[in-house]
PDB file of N, CA and C in Angstrom:
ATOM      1  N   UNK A   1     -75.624   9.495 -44.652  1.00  0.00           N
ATOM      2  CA  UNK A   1     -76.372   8.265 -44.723  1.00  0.00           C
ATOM      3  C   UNK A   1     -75.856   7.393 -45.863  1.00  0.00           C
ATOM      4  N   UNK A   2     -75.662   8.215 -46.710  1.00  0.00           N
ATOM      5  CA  UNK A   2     -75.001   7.439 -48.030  1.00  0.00           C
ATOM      6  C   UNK A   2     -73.631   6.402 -47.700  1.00  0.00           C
ATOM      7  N   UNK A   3     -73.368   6.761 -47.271  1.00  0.00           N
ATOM      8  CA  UNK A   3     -71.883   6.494 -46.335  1.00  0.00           C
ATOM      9  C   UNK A   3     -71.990   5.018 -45.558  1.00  0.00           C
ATOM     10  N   UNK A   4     -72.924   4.860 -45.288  1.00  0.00           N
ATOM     11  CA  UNK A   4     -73.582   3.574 -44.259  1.00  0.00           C
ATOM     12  C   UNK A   4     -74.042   2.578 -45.483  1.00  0.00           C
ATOM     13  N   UNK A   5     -75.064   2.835 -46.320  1.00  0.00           N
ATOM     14  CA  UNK A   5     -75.080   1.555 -47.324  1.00  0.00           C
ATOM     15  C   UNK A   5     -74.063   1.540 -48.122  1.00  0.00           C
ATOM     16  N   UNK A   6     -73.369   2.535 -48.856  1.00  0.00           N
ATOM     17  CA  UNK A   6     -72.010   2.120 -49.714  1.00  0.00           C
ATOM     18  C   UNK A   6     -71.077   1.303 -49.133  1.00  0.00           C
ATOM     19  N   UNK A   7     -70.871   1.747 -47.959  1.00  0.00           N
ATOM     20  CA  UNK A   7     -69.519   1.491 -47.350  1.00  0.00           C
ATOM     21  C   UNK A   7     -69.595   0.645 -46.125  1.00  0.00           C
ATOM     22  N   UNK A   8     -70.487   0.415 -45.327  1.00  0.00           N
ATOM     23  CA  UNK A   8     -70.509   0.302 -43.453  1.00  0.00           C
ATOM     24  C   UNK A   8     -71.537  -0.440 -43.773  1.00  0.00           C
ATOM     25  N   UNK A   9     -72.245  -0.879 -44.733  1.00  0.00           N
ATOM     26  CA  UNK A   9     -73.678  -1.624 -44.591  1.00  0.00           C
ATOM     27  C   UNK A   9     -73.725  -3.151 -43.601  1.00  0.00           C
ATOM     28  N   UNK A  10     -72.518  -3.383 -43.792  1.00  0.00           N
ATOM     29  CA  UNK A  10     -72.254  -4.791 -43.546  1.00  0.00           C
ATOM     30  C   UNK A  10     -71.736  -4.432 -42.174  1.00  0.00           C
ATOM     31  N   UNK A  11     -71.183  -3.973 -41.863  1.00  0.00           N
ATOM     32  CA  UNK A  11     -70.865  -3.630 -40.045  1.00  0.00           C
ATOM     33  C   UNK A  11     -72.425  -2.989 -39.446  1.00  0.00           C
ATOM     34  N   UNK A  12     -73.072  -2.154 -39.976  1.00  0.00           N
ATOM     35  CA  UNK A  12     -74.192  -1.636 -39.252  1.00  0.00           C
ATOM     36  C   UNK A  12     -75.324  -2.313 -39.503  1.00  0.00           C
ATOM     37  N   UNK A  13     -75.711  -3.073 -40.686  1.00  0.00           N
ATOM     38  CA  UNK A  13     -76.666  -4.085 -40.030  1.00  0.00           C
ATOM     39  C   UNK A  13     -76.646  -5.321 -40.303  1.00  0.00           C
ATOM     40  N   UNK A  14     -75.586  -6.198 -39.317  1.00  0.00           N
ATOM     41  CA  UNK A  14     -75.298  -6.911 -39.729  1.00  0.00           C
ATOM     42  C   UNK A  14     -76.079  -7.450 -37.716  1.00  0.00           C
ATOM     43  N   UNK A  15     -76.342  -8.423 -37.847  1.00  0.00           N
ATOM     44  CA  UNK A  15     -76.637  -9.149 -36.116  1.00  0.00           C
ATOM     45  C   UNK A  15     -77.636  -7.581 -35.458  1.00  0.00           C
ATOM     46  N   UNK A  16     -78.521  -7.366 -36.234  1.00  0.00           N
ATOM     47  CA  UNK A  16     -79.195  -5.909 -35.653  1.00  0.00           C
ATOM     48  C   UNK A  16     -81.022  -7.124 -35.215  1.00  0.00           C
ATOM     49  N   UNK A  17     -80.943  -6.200 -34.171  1.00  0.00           N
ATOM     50  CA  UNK A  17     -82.494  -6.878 -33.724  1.00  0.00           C
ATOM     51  C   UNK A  17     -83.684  -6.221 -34.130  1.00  0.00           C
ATOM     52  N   UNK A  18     -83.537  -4.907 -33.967  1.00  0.00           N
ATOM     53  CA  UNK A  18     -84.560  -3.752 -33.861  1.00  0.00           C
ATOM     54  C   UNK A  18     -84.114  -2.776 -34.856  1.00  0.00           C
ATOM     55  N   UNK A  19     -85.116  -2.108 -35.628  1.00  0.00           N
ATOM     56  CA  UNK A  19     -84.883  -0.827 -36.225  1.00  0.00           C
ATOM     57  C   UNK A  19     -85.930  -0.431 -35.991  1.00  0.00           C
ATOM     58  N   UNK A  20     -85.364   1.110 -35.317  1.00  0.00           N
ATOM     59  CA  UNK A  20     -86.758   2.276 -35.286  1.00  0.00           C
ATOM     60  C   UNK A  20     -86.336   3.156 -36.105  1.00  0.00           C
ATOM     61  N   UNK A  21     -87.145   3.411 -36.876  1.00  0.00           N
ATOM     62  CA  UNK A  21     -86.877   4.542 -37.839  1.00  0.00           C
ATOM     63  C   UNK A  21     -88.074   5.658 -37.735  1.00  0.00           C
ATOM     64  N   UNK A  22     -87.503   6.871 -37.621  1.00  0.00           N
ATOM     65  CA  UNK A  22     -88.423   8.083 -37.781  1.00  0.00           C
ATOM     66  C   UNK A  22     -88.532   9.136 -39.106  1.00  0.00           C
ATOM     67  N   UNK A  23     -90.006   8.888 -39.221  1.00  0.00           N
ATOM     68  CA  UNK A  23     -90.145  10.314 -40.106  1.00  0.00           C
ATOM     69  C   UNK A  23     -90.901  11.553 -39.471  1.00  0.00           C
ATOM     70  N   UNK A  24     -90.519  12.726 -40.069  1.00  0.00           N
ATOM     71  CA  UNK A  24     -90.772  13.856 -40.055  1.00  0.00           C
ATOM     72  C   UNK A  24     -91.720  14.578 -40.806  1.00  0.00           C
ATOM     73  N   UNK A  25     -92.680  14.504 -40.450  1.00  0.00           N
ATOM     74  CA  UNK A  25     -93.573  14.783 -41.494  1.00  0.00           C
ATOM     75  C   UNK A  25     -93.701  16.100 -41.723  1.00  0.00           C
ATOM     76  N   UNK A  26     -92.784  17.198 -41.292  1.00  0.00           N
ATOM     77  CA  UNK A  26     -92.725  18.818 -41.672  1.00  0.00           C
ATOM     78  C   UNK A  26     -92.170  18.718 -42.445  1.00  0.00           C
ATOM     79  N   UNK A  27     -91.165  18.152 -43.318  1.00  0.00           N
ATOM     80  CA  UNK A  27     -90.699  17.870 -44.322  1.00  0.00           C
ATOM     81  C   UNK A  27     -91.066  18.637 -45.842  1.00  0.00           C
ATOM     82  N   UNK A  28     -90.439  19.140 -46.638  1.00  0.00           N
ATOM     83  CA  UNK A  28     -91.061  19.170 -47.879  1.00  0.00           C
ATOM     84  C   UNK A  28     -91.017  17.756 -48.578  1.00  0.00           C
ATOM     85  N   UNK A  29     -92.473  17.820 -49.683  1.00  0.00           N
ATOM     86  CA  UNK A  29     -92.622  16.703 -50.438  1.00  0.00           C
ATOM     87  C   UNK A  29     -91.237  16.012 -51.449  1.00  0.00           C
ATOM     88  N   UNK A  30     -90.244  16.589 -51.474  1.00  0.00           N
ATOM     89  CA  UNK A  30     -88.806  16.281 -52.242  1.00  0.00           C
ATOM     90  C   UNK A  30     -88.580  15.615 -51.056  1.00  0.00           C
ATOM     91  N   UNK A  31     -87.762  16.161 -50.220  1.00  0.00           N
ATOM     92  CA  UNK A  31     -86.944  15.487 -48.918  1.00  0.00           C
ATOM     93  C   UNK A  31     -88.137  14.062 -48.497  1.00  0.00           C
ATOM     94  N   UNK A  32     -89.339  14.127 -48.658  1.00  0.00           N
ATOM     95  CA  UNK A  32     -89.929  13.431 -48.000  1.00  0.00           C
ATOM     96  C   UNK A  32     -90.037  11.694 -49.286  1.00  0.00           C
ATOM     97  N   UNK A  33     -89.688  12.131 -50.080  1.00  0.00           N
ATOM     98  CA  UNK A  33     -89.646  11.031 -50.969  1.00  0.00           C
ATOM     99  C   UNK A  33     -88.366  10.249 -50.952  1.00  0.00           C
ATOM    100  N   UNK A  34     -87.354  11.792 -50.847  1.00  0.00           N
ATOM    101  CA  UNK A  34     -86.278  11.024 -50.656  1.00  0.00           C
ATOM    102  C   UNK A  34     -85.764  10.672 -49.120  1.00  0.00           C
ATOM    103  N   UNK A  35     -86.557  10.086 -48.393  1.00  0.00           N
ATOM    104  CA  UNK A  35     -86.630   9.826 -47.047  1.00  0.00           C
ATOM    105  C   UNK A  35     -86.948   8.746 -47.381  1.00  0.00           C
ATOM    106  N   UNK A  36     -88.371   8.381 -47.911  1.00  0.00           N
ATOM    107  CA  UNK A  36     -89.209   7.071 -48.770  1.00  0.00           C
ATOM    108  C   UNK A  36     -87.657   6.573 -49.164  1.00  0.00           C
ATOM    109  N   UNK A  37     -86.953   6.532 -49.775  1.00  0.00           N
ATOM    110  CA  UNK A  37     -86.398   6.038 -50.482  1.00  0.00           C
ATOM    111  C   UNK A  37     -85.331   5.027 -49.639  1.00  0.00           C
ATOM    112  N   UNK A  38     -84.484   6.353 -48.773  1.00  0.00           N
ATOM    113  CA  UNK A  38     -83.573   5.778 -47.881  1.00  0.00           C
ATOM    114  C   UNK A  38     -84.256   4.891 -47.357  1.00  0.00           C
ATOM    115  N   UNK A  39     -85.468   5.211 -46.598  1.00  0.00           N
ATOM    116  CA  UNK A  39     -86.320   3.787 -45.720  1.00  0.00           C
ATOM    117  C   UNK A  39     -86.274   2.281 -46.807  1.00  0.00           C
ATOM    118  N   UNK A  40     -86.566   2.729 -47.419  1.00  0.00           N
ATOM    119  CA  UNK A  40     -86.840   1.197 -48.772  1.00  0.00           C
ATOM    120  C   UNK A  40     -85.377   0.756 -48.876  1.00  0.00           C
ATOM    121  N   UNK A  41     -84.375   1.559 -49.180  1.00  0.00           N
ATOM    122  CA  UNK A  41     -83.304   0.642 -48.628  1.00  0.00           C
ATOM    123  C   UNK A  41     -82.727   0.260 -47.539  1.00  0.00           C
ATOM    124  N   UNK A  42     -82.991   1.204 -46.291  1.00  0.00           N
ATOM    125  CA  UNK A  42     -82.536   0.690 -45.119  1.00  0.00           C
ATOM    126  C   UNK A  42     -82.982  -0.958 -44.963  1.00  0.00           C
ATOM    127  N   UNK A  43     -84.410  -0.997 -45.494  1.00  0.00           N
ATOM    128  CA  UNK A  43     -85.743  -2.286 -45.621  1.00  0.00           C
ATOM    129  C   UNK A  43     -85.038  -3.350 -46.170  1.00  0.00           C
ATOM    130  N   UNK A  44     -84.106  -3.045 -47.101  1.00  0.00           N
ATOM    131  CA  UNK A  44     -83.807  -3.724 -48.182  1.00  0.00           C
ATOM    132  C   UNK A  44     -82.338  -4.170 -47.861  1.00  0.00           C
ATOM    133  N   UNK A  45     -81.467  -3.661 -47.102  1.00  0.00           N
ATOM    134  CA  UNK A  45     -80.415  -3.949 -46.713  1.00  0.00           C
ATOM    135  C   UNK A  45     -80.658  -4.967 -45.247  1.00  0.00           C
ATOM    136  N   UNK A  46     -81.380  -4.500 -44.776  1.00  0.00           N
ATOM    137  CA  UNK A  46     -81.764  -4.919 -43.153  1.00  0.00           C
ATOM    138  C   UNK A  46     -82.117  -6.595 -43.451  1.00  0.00           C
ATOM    139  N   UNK A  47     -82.760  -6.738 -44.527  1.00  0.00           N
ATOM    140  CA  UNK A  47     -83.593  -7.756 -45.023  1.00  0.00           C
ATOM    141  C   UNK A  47     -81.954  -8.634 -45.634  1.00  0.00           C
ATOM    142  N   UNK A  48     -81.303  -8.038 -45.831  1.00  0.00           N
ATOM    143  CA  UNK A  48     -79.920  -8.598 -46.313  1.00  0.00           C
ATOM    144  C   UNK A  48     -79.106  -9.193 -45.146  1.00  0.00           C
ATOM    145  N   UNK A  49     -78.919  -8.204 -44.424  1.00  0.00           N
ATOM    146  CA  UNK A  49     -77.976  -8.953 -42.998  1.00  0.00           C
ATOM    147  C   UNK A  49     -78.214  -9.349 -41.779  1.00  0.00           C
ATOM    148  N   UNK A  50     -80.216  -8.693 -41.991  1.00  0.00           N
ATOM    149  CA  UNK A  50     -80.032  -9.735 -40.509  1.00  0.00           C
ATOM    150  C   UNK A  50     -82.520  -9.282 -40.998  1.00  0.00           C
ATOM    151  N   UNK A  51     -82.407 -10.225 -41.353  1.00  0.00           N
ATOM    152  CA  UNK A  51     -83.677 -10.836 -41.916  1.00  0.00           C
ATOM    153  C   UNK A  51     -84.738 -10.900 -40.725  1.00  0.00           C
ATOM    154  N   UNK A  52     -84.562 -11.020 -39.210  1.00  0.00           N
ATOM    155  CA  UNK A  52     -85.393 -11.831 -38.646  1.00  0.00           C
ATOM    156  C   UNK A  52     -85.347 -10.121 -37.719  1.00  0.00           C
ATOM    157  N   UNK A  53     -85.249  -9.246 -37.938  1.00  0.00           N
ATOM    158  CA  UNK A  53     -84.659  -7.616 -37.260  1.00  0.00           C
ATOM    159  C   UNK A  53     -86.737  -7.455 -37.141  1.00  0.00           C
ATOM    160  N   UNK A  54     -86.899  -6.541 -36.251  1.00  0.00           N
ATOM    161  CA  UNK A  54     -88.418  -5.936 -36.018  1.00  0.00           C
ATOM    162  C   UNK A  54     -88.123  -4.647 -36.353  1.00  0.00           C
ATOM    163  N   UNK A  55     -88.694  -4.120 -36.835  1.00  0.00           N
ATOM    164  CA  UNK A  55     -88.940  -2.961 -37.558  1.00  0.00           C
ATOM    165  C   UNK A  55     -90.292  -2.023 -36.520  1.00  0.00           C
ATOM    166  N   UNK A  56     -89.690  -0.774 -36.369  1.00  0.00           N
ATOM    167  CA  UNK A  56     -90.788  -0.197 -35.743  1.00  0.00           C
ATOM    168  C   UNK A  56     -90.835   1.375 -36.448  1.00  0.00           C
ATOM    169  N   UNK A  57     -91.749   1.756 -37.113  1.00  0.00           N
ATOM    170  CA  UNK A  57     -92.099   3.187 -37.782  1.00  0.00           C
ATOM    171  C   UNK A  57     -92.198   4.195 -36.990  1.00  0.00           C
ATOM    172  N   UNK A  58     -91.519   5.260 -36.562  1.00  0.00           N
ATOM    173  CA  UNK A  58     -92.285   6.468 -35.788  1.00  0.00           C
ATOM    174  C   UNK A  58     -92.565   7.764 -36.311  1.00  0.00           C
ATOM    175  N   UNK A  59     -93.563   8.292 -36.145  1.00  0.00           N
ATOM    176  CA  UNK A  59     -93.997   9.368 -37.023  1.00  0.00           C
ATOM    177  C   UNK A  59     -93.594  10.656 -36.345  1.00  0.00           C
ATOM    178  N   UNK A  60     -92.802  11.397 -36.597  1.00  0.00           N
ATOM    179  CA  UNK A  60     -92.727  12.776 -35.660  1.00  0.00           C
ATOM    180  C   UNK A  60     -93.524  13.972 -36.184  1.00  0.00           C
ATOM    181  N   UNK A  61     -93.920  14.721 -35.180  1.00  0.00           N
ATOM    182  CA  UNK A  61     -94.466  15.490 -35.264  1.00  0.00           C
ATOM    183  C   UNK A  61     -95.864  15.313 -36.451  1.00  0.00           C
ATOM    184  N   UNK A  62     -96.455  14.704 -35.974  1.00  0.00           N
ATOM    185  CA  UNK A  62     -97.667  13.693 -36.659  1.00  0.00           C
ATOM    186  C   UNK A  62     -99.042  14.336 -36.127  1.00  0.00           C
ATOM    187  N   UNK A  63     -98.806  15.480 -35.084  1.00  0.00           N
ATOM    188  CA  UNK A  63     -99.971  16.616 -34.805  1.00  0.00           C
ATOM    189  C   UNK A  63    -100.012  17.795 -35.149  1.00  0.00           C
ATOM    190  N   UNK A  64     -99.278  17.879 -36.316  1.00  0.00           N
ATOM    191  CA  UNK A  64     -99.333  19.514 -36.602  1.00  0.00           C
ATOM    192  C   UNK A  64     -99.608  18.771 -38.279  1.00  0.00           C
ATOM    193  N   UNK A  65    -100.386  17.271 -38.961  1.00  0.00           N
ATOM    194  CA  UNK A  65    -101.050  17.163 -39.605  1.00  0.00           C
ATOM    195  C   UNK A  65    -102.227  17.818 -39.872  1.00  0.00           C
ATOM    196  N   UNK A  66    -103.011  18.246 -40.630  1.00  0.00           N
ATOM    197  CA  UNK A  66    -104.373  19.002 -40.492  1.00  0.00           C
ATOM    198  C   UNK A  66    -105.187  17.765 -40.688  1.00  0.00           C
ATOM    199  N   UNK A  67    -106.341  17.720 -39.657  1.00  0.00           N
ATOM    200  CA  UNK A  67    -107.383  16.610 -40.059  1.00  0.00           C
ATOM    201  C   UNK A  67    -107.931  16.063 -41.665  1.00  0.00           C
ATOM    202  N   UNK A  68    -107.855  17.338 -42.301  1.00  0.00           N
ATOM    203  CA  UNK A  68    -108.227  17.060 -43.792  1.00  0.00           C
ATOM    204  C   UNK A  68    -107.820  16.564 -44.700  1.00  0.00           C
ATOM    205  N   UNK A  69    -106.334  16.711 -43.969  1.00  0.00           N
ATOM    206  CA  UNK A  69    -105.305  15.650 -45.215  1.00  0.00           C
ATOM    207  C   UNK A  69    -104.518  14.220 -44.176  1.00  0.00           C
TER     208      UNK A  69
END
């Protein structure tokens, strides 16, 4: 992934309409921040080359949440 904003940012979202992005919420709380993170820049780059893009969130595996948390 690193590889795409250092290097490719400008070929991959550059004229982009749509981003769906998924999280995983089995995740440990490390990986899951640094997931947060990549998203905030994907956000942040997307917002760079092509501003007017729809953004859609998908949550995976979003039923093996426990009601309590």
């Amino acid at each position: 992934m690193e590889n795409y904003f250092n290097q490719q940012k400008d070929v991959i979202f550059k004229d982009v309409e749509v981003l769906i992005y998924v999280f995983d919420v089995t995740k440990k709380l490390a990986d899951i921040e640094e997931e947060l993170n990549s998203y905030k820049l994907c956000l942040e780059t997307l917002a760079e080359f092509s501003p007017e893009a729809r953004v859609f969130v998908l949550i995976h595996k979003i039923d093996r949440i426990q009601d309590s948390k």
